[in-house]
N, C-alpha and C. Protein backbone atom coordinates (compact mmCIF):
# COMPACT_ATOMS: atom_id res chain seq x y z
N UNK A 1 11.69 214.47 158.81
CA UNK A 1 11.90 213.30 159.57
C UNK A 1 13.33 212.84 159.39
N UNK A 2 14.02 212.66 160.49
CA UNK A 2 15.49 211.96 160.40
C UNK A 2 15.78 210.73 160.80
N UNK A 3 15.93 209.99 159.75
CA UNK A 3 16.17 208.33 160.21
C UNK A 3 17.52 208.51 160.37
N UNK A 4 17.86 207.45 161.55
CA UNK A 4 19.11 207.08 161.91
C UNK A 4 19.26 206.00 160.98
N UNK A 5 20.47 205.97 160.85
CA UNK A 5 21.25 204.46 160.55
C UNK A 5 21.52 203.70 161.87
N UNK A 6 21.43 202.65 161.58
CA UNK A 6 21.04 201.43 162.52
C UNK A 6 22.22 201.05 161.84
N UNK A 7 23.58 200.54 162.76
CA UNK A 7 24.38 199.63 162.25
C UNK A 7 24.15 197.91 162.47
N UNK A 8 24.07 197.06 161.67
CA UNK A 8 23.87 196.18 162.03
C UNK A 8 24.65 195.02 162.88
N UNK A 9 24.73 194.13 163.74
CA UNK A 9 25.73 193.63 164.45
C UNK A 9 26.09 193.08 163.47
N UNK A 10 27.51 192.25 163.45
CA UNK A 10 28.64 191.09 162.36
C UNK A 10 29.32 190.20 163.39
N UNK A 11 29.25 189.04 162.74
CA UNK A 11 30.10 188.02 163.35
C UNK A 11 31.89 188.51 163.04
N UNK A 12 31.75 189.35 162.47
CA UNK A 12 33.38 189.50 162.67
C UNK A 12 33.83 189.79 164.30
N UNK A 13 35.24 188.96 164.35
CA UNK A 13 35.59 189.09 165.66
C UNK A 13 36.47 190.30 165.71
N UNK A 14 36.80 190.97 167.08
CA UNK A 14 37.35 191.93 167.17
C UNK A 14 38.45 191.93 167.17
N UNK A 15 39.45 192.26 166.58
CA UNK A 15 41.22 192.22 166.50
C UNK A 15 41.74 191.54 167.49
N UNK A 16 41.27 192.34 168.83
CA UNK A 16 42.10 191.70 169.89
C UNK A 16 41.94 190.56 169.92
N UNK A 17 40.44 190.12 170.04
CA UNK A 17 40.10 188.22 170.45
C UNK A 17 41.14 188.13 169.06
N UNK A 18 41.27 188.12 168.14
CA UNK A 18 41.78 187.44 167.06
C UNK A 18 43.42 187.47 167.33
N UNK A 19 44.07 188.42 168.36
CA UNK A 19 45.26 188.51 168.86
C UNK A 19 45.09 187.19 169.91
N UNK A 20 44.55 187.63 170.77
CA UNK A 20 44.23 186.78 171.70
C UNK A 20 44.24 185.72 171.14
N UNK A 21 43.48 185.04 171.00
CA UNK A 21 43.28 183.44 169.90
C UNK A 21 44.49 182.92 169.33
N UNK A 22 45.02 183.82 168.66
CA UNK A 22 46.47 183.34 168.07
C UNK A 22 47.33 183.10 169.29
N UNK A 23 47.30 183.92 170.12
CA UNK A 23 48.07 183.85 171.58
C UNK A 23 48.05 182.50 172.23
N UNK A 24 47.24 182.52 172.12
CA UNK A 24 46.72 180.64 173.31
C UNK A 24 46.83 179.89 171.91
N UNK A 25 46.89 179.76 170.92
CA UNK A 25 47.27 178.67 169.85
C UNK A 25 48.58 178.86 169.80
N UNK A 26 49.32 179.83 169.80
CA UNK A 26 50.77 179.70 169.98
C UNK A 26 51.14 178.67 170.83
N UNK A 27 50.22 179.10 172.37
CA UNK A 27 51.05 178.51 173.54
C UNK A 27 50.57 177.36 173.79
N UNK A 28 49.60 176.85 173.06
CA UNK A 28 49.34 175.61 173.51
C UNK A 28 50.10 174.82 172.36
N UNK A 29 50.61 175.07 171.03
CA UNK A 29 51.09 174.42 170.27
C UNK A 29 53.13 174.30 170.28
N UNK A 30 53.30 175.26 171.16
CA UNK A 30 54.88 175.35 171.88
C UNK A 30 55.83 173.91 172.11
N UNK A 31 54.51 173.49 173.13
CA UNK A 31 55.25 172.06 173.82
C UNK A 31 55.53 171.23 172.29
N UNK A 32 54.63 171.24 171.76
CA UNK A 32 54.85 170.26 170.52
C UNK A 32 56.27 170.54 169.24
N UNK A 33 56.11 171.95 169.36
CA UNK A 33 57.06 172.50 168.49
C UNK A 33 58.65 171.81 169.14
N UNK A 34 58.77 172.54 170.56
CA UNK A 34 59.73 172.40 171.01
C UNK A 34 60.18 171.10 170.91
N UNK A 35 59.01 170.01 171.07
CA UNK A 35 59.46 168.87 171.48
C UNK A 35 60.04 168.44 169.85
N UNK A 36 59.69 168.81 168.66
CA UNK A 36 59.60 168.49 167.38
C UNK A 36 61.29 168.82 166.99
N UNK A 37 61.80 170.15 167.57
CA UNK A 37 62.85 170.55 167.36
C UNK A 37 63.66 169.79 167.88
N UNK A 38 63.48 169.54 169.48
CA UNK A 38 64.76 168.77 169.80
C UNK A 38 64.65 167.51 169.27
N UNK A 39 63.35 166.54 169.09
CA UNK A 39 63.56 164.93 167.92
C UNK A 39 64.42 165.44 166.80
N UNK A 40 64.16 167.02 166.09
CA UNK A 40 65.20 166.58 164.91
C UNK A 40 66.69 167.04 165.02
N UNK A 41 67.08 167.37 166.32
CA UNK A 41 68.31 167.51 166.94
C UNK A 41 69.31 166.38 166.72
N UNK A 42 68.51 165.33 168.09
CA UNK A 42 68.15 164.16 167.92
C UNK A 42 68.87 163.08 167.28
N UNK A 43 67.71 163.28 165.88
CA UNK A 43 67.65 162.27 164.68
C UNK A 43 69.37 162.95 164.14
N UNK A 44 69.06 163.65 164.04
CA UNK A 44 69.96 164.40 162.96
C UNK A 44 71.42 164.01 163.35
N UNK A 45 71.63 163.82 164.95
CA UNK A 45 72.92 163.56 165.63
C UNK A 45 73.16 161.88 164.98
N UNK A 46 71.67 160.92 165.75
CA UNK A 46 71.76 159.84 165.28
C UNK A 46 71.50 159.26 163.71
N UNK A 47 71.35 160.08 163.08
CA UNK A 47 71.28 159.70 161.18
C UNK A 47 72.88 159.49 161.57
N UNK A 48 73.56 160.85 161.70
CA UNK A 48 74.87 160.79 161.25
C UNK A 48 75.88 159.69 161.93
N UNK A 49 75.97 159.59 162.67
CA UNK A 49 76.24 158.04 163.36
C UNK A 49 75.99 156.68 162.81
N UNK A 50 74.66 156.41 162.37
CA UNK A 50 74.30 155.36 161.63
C UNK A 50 74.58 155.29 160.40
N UNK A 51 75.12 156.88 159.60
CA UNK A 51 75.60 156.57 158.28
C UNK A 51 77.05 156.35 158.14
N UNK A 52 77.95 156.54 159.63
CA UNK A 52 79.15 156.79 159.63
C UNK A 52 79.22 154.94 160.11
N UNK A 53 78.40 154.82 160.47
CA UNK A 53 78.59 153.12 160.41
C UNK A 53 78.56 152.36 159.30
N UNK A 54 77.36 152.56 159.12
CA UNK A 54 76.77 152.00 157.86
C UNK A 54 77.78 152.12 156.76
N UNK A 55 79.13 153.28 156.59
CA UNK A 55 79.95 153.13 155.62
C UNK A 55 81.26 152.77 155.82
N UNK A 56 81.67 152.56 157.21
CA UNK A 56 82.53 151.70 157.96
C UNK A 56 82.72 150.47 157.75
N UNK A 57 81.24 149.50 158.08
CA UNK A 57 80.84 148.43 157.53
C UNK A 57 80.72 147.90 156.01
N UNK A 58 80.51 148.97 155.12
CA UNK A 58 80.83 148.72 153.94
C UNK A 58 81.97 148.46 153.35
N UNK A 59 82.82 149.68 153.70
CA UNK A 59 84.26 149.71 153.79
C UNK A 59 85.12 148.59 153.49
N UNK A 60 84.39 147.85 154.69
CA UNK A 60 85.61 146.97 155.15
C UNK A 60 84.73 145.52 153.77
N UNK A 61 83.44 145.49 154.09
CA UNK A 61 83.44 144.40 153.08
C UNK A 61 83.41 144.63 151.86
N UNK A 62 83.50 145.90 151.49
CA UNK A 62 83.89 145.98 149.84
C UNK A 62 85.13 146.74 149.79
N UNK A 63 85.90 146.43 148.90
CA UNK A 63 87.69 147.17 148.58
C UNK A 63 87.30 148.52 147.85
N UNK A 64 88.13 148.97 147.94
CA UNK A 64 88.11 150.49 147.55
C UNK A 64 87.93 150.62 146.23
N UNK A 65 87.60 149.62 145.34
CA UNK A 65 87.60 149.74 144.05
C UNK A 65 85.82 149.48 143.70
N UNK A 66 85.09 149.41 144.48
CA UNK A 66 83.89 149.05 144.72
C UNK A 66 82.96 150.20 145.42
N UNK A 67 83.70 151.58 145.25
CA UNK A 67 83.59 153.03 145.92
C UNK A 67 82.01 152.96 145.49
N UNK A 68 81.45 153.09 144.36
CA UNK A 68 80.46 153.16 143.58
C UNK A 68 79.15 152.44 145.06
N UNK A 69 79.15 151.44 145.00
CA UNK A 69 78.38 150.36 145.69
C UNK A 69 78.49 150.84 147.22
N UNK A 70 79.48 151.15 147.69
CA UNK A 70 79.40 151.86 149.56
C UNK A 70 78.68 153.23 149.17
N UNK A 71 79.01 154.23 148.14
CA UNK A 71 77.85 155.80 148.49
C UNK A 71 76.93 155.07 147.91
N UNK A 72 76.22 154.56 147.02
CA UNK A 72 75.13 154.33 146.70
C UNK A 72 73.93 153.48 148.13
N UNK A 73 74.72 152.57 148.38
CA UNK A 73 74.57 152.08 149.87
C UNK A 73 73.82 153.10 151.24
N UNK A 74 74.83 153.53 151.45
CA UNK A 74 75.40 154.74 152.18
C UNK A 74 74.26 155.80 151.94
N UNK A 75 74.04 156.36 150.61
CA UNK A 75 72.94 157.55 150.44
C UNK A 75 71.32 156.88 150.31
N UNK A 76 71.35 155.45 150.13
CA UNK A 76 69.97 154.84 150.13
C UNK A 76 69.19 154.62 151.80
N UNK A 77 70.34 154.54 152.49
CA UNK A 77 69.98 154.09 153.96
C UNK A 77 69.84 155.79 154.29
N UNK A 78 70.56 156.51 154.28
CA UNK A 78 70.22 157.93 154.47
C UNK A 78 68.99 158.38 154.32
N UNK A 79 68.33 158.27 152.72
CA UNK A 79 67.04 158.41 152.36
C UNK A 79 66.12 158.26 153.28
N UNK A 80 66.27 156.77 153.26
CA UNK A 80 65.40 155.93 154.19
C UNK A 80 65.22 156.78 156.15
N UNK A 81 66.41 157.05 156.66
CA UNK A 81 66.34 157.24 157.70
C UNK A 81 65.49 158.59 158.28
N UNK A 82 65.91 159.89 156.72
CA UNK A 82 65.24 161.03 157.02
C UNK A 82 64.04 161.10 156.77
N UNK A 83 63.90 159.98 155.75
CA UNK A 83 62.07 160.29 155.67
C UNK A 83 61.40 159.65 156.86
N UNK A 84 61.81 158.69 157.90
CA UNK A 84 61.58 157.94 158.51
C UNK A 84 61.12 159.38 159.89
N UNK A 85 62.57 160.18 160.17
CA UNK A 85 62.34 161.03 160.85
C UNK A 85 61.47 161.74 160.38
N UNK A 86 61.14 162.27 159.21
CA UNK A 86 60.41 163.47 158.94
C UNK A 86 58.63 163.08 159.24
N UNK A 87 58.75 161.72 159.13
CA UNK A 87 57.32 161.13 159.68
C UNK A 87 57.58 161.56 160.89
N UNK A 88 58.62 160.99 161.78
CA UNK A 88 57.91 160.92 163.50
C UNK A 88 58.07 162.60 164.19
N UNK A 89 58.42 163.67 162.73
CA UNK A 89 58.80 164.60 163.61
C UNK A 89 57.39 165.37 163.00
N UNK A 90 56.36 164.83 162.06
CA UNK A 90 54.88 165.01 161.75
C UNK A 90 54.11 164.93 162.96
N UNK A 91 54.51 163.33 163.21
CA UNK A 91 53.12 162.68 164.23
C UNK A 91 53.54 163.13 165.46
N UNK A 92 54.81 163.84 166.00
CA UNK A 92 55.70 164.64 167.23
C UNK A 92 54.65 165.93 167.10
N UNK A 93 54.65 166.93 166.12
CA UNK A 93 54.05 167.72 166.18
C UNK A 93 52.23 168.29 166.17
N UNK A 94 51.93 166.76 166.36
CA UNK A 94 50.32 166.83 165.74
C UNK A 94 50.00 166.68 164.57
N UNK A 95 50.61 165.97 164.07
CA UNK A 95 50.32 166.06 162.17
C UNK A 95 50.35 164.36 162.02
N UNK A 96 49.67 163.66 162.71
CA UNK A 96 49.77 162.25 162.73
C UNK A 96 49.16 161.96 161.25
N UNK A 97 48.21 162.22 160.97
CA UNK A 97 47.36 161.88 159.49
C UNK A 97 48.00 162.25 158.67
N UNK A 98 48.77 163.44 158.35
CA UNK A 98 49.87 163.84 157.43
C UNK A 98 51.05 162.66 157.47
N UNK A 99 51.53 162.35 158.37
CA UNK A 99 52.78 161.57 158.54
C UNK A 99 52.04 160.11 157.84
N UNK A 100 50.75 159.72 158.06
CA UNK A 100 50.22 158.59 157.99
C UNK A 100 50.00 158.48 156.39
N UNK A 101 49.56 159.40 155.76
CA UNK A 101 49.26 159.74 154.65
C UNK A 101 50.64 159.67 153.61
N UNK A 102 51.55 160.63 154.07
CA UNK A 102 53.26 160.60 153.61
C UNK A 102 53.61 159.06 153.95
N UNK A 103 53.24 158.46 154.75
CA UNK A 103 54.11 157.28 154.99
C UNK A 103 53.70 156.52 154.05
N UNK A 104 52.27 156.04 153.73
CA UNK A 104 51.68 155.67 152.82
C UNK A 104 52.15 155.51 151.13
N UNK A 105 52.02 157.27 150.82
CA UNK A 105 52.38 157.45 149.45
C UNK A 105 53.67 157.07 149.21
N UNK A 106 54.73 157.28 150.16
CA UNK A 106 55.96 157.26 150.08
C UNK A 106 56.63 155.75 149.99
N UNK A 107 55.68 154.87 150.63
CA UNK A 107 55.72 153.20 150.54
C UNK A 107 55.44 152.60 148.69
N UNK A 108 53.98 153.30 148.36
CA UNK A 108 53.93 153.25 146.91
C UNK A 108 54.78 153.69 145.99
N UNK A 109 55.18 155.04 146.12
CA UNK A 109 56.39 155.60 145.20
C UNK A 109 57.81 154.71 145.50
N UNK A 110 58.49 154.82 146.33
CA UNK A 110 59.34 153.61 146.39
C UNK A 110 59.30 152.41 145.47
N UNK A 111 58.09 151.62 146.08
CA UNK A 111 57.81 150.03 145.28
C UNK A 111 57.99 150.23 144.01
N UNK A 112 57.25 151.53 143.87
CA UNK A 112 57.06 151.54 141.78
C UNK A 112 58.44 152.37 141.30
N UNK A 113 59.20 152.89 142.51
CA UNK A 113 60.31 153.09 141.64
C UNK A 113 61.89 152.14 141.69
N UNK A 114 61.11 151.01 142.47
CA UNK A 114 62.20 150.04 142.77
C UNK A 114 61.81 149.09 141.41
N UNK A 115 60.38 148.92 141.32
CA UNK A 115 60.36 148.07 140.17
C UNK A 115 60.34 147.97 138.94
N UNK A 116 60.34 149.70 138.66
CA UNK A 116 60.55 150.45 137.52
C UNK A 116 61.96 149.93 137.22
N UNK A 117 63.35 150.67 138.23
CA UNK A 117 64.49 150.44 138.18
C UNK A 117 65.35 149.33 138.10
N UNK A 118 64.36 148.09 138.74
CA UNK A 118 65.25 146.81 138.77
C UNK A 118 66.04 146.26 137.83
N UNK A 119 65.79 145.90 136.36
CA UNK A 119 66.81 146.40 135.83
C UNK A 119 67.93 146.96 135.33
N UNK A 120 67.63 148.43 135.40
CA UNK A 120 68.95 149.03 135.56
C UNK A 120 69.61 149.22 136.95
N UNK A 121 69.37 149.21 137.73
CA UNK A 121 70.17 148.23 139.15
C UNK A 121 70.73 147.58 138.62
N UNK A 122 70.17 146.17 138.34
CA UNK A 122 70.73 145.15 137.77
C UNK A 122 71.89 145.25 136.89
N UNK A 123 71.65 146.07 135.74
CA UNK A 123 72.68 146.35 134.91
C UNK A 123 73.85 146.86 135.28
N UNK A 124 73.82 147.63 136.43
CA UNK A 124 74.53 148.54 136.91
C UNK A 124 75.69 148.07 137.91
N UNK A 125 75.06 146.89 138.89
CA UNK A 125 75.39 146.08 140.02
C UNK A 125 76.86 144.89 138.64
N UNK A 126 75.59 143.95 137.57
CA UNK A 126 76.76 143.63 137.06
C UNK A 126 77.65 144.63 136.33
N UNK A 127 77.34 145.85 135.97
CA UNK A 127 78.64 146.46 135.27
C UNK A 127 79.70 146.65 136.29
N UNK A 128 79.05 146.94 137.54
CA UNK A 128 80.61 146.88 138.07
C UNK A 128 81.35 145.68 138.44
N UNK A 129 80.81 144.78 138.76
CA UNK A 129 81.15 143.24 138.72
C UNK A 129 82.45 142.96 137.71
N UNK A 130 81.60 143.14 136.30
CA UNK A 130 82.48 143.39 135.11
C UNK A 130 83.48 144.17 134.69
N UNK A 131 83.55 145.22 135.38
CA UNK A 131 84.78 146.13 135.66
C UNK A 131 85.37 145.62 136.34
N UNK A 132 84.95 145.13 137.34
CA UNK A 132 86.42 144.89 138.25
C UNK A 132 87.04 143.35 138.00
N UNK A 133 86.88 142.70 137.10
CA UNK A 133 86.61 141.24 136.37
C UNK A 133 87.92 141.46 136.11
N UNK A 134 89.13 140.57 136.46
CA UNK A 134 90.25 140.64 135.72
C UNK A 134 90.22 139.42 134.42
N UNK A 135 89.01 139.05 134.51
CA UNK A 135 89.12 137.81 133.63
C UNK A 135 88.21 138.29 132.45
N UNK A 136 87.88 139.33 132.69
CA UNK A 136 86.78 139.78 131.11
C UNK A 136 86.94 141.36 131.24
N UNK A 137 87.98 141.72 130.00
CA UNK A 137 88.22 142.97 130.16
C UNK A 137 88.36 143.07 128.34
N UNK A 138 88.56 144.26 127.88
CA UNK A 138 88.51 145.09 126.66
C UNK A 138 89.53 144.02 125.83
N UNK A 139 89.23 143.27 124.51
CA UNK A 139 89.95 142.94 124.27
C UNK A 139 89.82 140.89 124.45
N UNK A 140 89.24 140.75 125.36
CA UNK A 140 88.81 139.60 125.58
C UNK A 140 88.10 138.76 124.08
N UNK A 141 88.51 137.57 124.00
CA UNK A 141 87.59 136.75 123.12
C UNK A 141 86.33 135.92 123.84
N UNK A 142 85.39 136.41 123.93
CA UNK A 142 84.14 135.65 125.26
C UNK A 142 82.82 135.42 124.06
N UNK A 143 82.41 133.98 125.08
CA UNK A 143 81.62 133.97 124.35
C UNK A 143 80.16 133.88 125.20
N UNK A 144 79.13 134.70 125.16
CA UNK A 144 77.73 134.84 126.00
C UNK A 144 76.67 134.05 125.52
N UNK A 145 75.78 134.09 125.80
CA UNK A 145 74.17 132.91 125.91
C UNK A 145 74.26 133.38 124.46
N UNK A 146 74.54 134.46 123.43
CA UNK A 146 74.16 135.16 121.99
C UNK A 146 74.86 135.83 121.75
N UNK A 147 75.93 135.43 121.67
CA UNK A 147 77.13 136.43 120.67
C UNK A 147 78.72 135.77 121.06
N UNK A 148 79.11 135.40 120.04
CA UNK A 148 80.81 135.39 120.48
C UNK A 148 81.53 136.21 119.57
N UNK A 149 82.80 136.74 120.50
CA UNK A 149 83.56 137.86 120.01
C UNK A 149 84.33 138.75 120.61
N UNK A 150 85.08 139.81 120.16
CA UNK A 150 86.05 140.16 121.19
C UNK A 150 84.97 141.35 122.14
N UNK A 151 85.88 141.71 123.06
CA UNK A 151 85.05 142.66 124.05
C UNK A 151 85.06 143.92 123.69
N UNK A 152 84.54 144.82 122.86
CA UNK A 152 85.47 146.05 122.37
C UNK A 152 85.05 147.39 123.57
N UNK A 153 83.93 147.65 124.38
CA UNK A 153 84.08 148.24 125.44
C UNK A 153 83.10 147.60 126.72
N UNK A 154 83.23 148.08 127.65
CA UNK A 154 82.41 147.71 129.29
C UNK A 154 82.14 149.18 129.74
N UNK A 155 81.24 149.10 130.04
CA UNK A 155 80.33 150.28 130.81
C UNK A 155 79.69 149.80 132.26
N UNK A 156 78.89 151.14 132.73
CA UNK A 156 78.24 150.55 133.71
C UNK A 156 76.93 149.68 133.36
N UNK A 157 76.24 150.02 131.98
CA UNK A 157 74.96 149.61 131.86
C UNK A 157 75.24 147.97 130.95
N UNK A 158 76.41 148.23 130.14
CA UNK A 158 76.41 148.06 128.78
C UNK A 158 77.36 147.12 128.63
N UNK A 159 77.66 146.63 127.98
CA UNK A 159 78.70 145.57 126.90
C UNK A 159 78.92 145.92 125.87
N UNK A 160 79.91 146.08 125.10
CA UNK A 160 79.75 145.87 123.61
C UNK A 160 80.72 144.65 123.31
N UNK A 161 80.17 144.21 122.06
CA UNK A 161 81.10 142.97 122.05
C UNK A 161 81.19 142.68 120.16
N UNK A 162 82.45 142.58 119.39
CA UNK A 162 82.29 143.02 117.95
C UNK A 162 82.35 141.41 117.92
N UNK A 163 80.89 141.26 117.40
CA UNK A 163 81.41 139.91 117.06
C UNK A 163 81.86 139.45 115.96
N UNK A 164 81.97 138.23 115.85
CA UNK A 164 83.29 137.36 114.77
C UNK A 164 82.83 137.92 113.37
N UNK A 165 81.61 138.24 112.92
CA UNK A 165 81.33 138.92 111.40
C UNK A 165 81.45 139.95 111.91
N UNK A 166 82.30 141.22 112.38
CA UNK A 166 82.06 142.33 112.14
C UNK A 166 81.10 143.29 113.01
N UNK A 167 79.96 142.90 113.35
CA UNK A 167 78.72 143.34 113.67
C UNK A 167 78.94 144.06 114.82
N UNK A 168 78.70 145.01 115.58
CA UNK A 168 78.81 145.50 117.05
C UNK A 168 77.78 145.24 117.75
N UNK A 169 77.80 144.40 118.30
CA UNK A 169 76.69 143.96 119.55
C UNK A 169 76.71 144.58 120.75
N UNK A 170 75.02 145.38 121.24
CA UNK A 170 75.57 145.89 122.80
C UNK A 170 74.38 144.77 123.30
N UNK A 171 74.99 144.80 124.30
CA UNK A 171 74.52 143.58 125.08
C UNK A 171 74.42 144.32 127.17
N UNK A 172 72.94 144.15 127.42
CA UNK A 172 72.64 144.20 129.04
C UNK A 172 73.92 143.42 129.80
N UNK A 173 74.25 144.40 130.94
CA UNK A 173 75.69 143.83 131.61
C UNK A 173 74.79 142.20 132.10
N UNK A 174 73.64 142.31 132.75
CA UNK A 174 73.35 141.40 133.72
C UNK A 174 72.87 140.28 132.53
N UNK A 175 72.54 140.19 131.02
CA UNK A 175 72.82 139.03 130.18
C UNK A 175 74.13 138.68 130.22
N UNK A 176 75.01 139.48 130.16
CA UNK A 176 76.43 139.07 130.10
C UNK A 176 77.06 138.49 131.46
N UNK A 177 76.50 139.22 132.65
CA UNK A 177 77.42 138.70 133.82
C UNK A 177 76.23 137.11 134.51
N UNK A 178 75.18 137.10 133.36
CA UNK A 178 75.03 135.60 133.31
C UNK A 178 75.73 134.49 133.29
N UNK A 179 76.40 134.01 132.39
CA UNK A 179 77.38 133.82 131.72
C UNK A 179 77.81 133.88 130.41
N UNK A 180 79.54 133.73 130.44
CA UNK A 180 79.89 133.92 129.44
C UNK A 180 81.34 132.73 129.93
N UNK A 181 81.98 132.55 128.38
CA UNK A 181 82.66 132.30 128.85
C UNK A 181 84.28 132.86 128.09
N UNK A 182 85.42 133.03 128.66
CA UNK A 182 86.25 133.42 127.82
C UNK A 182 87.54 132.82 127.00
N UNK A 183 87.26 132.92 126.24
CA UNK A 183 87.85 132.12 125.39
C UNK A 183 89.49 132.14 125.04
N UNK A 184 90.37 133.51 125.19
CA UNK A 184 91.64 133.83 125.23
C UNK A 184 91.16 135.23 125.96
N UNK A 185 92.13 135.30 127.38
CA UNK A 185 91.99 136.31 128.05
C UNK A 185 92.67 137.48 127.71
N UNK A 186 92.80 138.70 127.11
CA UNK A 186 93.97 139.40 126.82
C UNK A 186 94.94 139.33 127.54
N UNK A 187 94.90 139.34 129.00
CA UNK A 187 96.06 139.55 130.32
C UNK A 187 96.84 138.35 131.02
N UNK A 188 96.09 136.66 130.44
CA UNK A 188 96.52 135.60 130.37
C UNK A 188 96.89 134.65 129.75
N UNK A 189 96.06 134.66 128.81
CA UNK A 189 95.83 133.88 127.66
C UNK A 189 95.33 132.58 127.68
N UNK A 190 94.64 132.25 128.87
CA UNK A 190 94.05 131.17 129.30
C UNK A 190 92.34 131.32 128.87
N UNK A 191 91.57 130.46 129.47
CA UNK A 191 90.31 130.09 129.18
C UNK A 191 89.70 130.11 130.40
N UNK A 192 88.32 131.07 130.40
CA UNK A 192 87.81 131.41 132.00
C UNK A 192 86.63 131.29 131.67
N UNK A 193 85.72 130.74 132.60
CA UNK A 193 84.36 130.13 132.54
C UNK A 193 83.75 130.59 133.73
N UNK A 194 82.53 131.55 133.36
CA UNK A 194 81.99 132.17 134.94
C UNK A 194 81.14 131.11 134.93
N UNK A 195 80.50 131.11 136.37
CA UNK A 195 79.75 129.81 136.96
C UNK A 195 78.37 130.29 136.31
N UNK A 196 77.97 129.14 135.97
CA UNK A 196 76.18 129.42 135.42
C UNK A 196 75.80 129.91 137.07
N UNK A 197 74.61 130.55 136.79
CA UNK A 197 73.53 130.79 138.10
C UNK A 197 72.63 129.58 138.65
């Protein structure tokens, strides 16, 4: 007796439909692509425009000694603009829940890394303040909310200040660009009093 083998049918599809299939998902997903490419044409023309403003405008209201504060400026609005595109060039392509989702997380990470940082912002914003201070520089006799003494260096974060026993005090720029006041200027020799807040 000779039994045949019986092949059994399979849901596997046949190459071609699976060519095919990819074929019409290509072409129906085209318009979107295309349209995705030229938004980041686009964006990309108008980022650069808005950052070439955006540091124009800085320019002019901060002096060239304030370089620090225009790129920092300048590369924060940048940030902002490409992630902004990279959402609408999501929800451009069909990826609206992705973009919605990114927009989301990207709102949380921000907040917690703005409020992580505020501080050292802070520190950072008065160190340069304090640098460019012709009235409180290395050498200064000043006296702050907790410490009087000469200035022995300025940083971006930092103060140091040796006070009258000896001691080296570092001190947060933004306690210091609280106030202080100075007591013999090295470069004048006068007495300078920053405004309380």
């Amino acid at each position: 007796m000779l039994i045949q083998a019986v092949s059994e049918p399979t849901d596997e599809p046949v190459p071609s439909a699976i060519l095919s299939e990819l074929i019409d998902d290509t072409i129906t997903a085209l318009p979107k692509v295309i349209s995705g490419v030229l938004f980041l044409v686009v964006a990309y023309l108008l980022i650069k425009v808005a950052l070439w403003v955006t540091r124009s405008v800085l320019e002019r209201m901060h002096p060239d000694e304030q370089r620090l504060i225009v790129d920092l400026s300048v590369t924060i609005v940048g940030v902002f603009l490409w992630f902004g595109a990279a959402l609408a060039f999501l929800k451009i392509v069909g990826l609206g829940d992705v973009a919605a989702s990114l927009g989301t997380a990207g709102g949380f990470i921000g907040l917690g890394v703005a409020f992580a940082l505020k501080e050292m912002i802070a520190d950072t914003v008065a160190g340069i303040y304090l640098l460019r201070d012709p009235d409180f520089e290395v050498g200064d006799t000043v006296n702050t909310a907790s410490v009087t003494g000469t200035v022995a260096q300025i940083d971006l974060r930092k103060t140091r200040i040796r006070a009258d026993d000896g001691t080296l005090v570092v001190l947060a720029n933004r306690d210091v660009e609280k106030k202080w006041t100075n007591e013999s200027s090295a470069a004048s020799g006068s007495r300078v009093e920053a405004p309380a807040e």
